[in-house]
C-alpha atoms as a PDB file:
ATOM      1  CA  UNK A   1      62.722  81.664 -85.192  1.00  0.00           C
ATOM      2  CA  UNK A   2      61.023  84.050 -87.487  1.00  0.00           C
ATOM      3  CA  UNK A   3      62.007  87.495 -88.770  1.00  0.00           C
ATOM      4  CA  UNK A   4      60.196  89.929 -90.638  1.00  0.00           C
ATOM      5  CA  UNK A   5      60.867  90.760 -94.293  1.00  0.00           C
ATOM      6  CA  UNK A   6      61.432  94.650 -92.675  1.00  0.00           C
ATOM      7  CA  UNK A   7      63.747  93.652 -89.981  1.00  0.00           C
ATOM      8  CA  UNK A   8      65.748  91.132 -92.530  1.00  0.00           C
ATOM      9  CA  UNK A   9      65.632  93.648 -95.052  1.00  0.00           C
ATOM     10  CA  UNK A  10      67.326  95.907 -92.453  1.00  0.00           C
ATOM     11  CA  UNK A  11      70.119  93.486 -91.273  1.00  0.00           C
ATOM     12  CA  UNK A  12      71.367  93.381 -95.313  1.00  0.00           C
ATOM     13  CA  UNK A  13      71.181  97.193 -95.430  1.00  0.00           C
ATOM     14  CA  UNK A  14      72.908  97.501 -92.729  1.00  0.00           C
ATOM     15  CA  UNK A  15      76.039  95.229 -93.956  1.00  0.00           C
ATOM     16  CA  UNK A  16      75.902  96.931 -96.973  1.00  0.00           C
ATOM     17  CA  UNK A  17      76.416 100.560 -95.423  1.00  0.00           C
ATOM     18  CA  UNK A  18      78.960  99.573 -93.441  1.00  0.00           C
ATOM     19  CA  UNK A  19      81.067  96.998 -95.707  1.00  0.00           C
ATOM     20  CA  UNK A  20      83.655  96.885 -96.648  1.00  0.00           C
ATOM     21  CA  UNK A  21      84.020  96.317 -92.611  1.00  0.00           C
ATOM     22  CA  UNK A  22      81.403  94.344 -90.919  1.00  0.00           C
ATOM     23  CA  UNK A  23      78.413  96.010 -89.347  1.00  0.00           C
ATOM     24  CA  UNK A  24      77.240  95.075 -85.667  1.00  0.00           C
ATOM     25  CA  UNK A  25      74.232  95.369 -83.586  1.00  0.00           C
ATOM     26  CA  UNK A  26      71.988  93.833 -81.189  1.00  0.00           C
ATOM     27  CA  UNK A  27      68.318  92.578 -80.930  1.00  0.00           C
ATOM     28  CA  UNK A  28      65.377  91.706 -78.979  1.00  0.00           C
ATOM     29  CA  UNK A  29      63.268  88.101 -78.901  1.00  0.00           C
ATOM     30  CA  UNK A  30      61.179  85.730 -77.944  1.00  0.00           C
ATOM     31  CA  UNK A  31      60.926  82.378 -78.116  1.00  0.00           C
ATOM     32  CA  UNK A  32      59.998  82.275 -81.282  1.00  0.00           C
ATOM     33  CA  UNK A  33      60.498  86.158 -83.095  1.00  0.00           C
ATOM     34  CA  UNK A  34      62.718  88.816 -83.745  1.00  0.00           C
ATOM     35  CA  UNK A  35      61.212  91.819 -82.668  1.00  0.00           C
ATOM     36  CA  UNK A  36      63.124  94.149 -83.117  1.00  0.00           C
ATOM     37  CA  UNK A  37      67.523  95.211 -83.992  1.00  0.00           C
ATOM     38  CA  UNK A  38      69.301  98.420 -82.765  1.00  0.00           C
ATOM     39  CA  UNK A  39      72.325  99.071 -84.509  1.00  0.00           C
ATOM     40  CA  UNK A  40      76.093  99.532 -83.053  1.00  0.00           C
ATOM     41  CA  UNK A  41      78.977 100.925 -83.782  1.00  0.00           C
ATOM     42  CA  UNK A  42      81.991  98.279 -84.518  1.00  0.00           C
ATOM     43  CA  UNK A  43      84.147  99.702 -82.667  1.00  0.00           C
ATOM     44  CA  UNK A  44      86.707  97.189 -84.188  1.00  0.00           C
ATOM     45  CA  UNK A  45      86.101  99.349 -87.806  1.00  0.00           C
ATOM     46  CA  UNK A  46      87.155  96.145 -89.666  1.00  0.00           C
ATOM     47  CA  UNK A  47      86.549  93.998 -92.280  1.00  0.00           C
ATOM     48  CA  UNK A  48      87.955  90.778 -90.106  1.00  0.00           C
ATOM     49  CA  UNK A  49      86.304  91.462 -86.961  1.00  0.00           C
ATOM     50  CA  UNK A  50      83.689  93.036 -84.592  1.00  0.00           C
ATOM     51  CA  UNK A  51      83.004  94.414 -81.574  1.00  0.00           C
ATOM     52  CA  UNK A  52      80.104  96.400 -80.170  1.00  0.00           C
ATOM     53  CA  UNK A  53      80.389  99.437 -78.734  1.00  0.00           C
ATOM     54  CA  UNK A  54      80.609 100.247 -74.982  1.00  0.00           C
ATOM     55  CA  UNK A  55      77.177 102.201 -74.802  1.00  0.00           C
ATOM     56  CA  UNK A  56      75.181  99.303 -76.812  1.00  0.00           C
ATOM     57  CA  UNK A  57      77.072  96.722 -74.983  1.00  0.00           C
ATOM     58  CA  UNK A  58      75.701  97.930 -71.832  1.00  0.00           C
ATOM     59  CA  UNK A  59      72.110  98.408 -73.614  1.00  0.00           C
ATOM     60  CA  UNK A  60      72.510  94.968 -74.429  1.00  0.00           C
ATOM     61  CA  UNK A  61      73.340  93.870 -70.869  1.00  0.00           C
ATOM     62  CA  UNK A  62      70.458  95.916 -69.430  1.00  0.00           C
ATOM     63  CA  UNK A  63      68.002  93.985 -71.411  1.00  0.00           C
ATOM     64  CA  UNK A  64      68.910  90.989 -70.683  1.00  0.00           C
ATOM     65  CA  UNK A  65      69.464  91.472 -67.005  1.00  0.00           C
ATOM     66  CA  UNK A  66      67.327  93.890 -65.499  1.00  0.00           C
ATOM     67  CA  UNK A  67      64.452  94.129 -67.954  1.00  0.00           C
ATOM     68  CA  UNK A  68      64.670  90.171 -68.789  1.00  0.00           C
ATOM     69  CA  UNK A  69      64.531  90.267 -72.024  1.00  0.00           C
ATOM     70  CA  UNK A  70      65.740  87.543 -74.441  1.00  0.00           C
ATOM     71  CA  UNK A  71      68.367  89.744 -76.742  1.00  0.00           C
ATOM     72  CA  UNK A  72      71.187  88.752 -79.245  1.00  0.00           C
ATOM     73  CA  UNK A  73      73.732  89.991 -81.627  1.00  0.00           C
ATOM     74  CA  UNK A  74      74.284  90.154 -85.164  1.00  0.00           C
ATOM     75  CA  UNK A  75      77.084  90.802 -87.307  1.00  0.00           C
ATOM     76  CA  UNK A  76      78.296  90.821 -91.242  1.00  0.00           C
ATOM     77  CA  UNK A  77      80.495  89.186 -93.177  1.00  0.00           C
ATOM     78  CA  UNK A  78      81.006  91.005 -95.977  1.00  0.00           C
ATOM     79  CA  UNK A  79      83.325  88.504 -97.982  1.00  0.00           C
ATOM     80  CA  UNK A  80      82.293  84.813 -96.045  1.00  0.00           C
ATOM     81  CA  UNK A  81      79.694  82.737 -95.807  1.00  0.00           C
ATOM     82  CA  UNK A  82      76.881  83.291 -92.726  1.00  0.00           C
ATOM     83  CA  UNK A  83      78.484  81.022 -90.756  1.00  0.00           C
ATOM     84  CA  UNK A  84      80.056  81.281 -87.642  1.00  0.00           C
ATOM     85  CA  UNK A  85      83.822  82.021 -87.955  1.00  0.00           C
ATOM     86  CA  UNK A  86      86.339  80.211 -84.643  1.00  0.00           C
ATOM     87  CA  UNK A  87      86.514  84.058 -83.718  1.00  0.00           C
ATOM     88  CA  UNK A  88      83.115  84.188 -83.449  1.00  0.00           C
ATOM     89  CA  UNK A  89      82.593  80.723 -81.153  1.00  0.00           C
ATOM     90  CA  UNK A  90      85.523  82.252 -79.036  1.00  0.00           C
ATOM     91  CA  UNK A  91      83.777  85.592 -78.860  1.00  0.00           C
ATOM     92  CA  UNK A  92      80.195  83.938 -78.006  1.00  0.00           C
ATOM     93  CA  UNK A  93      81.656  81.684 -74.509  1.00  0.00           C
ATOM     94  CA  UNK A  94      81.249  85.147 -72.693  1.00  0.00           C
ATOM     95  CA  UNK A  95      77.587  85.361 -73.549  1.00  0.00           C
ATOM     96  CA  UNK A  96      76.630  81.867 -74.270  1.00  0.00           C
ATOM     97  CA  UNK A  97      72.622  82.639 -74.207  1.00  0.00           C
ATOM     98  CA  UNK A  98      72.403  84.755 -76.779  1.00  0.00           C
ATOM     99  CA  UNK A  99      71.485  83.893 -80.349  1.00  0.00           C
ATOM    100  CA  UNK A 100      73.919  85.022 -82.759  1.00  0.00           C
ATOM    101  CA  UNK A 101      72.504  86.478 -86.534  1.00  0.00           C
ATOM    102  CA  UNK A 102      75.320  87.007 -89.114  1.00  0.00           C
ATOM    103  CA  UNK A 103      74.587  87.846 -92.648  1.00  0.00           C
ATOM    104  CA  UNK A 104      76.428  87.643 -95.103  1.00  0.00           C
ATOM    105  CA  UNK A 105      77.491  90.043 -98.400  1.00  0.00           C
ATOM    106  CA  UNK A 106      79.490  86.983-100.452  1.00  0.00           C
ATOM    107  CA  UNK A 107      77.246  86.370-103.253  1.00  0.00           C
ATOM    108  CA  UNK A 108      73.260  86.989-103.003  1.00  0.00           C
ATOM    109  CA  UNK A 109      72.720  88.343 -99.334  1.00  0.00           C
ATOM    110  CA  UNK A 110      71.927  85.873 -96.480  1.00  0.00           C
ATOM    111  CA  UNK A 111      71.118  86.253 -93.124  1.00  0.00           C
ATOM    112  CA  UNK A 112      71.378  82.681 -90.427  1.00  0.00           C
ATOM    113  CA  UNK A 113      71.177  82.473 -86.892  1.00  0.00           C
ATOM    114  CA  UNK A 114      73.335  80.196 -84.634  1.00  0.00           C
ATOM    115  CA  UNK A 115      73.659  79.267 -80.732  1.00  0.00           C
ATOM    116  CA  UNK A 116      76.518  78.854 -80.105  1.00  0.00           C
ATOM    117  CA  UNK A 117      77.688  77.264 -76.518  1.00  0.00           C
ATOM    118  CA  UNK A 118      80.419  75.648 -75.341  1.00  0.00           C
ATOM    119  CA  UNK A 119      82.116  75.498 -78.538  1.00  0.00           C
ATOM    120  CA  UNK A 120      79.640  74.196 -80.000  1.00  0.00           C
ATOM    121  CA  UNK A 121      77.319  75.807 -82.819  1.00  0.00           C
ATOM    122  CA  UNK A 122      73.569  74.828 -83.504  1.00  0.00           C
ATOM    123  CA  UNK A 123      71.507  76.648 -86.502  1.00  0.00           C
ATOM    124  CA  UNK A 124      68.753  78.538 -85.655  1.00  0.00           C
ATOM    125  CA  UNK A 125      66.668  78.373 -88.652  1.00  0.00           C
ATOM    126  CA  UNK A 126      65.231  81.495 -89.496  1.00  0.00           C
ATOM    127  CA  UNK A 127      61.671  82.108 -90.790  1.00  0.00           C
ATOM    128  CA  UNK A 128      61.212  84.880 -92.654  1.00  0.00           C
ATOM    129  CA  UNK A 129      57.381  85.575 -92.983  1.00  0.00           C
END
């Protein structure tokens, strides 16, 4: 999957505006690019935990359904690795197509992407061109 240095550079400012809590949002794809995040409010306003908002949750459902386009979330973790956390696999069974992009603040900045379906989570390696 690729992802422009723009839009990555825009997931890490994000986190960083919004940590110590992580940050939230959602994006648009195709089979093989980003093209493009919108950013959400965590309604959660945590540091453990996310949740998006009800207004870009049903953004997020609009794409996907009505407009059929391939979307997905992303997330920080502003102290932990980019890797899925068992909240996050637990979170993900409701919306098991989406691909999941968490970046992470621990250390140099780092931004993965994951499927992650039936309890079970798959890297997405990213491309950033």
């Amino acid at each position: 999957m690729k992802i422009s240095r723009t839009h990555w550079d825009e997931l890490v400012a994000h986190a960083r505006e919004e940590a110590p809590n992580e940050c939230c949002g959602y994006f648009r794809c195709t089979a093989d690019a980003i093209t493009g995040f919108t950013r959400a409010r965590n309604e959660r306003n945590s540091p453990y935990g996310y949740m998006l908002d009800s207004d870009s949750m049903y953004a997020l459902w609009k794409l996907a359904e009505d407009d059929g386009q391939q979307v997905g979330t992303y997330h920080s973790h502003p102290r932990s690795p980019a890797e899925p956390s068992q909240t996050d696999v637990n979170l993900a069974s409701n919306w098991p197509d989406y691909l999941y992009v968490i970046v992470s603040l621990d250390g140099d900045p780092t931004v993965r992407a994951w499927w992650l379906r039936d309890g079970k989570v798959e890297e997405e390696p990213l491309d950033v061109d």
